[in-house]
C-alpha atoms as a PDB file:
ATOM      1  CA  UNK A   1      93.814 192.489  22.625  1.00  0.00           C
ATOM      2  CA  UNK A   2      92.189 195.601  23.395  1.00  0.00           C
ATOM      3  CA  UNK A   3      90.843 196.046  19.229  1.00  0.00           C
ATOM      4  CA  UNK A   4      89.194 192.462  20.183  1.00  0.00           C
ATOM      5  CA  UNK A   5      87.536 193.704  23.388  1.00  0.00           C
ATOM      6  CA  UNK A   6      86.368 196.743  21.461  1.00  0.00           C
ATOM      7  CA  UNK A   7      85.047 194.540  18.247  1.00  0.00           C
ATOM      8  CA  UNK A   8      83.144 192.587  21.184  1.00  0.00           C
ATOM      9  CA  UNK A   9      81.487 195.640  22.707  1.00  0.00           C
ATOM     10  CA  UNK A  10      80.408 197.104  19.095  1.00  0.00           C
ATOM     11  CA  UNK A  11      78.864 193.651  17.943  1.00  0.00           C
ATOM     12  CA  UNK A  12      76.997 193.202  21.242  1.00  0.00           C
ATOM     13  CA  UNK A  13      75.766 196.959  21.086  1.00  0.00           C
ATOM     14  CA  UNK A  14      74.467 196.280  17.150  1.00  0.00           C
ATOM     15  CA  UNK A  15      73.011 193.255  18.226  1.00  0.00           C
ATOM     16  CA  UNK A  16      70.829 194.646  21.053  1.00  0.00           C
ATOM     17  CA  UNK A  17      69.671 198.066  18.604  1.00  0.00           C
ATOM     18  CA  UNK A  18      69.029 195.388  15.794  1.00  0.00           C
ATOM     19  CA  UNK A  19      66.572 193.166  18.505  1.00  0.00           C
ATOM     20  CA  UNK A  20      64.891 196.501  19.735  1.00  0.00           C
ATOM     21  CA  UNK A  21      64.916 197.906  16.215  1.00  0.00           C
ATOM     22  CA  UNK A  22      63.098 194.212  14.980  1.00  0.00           C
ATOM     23  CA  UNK A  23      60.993 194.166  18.027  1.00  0.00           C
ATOM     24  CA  UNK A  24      59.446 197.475  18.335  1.00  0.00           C
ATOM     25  CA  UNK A  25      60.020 199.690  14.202  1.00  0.00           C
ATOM     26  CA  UNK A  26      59.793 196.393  12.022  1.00  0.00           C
ATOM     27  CA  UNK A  27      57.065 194.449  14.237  1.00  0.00           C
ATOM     28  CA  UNK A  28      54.768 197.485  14.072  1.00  0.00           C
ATOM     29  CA  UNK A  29      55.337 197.609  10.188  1.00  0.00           C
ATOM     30  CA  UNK A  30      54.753 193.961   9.431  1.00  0.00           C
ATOM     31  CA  UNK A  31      51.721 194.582  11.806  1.00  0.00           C
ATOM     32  CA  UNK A  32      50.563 197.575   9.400  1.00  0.00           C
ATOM     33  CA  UNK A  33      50.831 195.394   6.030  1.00  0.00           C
ATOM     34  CA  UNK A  34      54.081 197.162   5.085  1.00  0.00           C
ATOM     35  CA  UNK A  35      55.947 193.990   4.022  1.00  0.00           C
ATOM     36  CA  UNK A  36      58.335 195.602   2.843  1.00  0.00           C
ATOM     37  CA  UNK A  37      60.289 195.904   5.771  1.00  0.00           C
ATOM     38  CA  UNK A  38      61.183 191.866   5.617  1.00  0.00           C
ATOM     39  CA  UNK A  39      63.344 192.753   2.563  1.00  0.00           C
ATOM     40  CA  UNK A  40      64.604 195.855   4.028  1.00  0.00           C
ATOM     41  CA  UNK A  41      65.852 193.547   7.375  1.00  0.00           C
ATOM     42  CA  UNK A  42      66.752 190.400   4.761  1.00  0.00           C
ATOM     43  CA  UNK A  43      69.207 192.975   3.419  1.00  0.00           C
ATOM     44  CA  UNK A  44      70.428 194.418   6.607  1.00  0.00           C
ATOM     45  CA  UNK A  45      71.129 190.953   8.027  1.00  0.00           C
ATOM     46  CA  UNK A  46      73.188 190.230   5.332  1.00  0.00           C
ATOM     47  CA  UNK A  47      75.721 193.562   5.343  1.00  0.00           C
ATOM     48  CA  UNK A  48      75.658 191.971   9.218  1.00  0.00           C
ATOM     49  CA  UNK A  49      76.619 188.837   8.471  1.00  0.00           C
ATOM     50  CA  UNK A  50      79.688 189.541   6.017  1.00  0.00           C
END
């Protein structure tokens, strides 16, 4: 029970650095022309998602 409640607190934490990571690192590179990024956060979204 309590590994469950901590698995819950560690996803919601890498959820909300993941939205301010997109929102303020990624959005300004995508802004600059560094595209790159997209496959950078394609990549990271995936380790995420296993």
């Amino acid at each position: 029970m309590q590994s469950a409640a901590v698995n819950a607190a560690v996803n919601a934490f890498n959820k909300e650095l993941l939205a301010h990571h997109i929102k303020g690192c990624v959005a300004r590179d995508i802004r600059e022309g560094k595209d790159e990024v997209i496959d950078e956060l394609v990549v990271t979204l995936q380790k995420l998602m296993k």
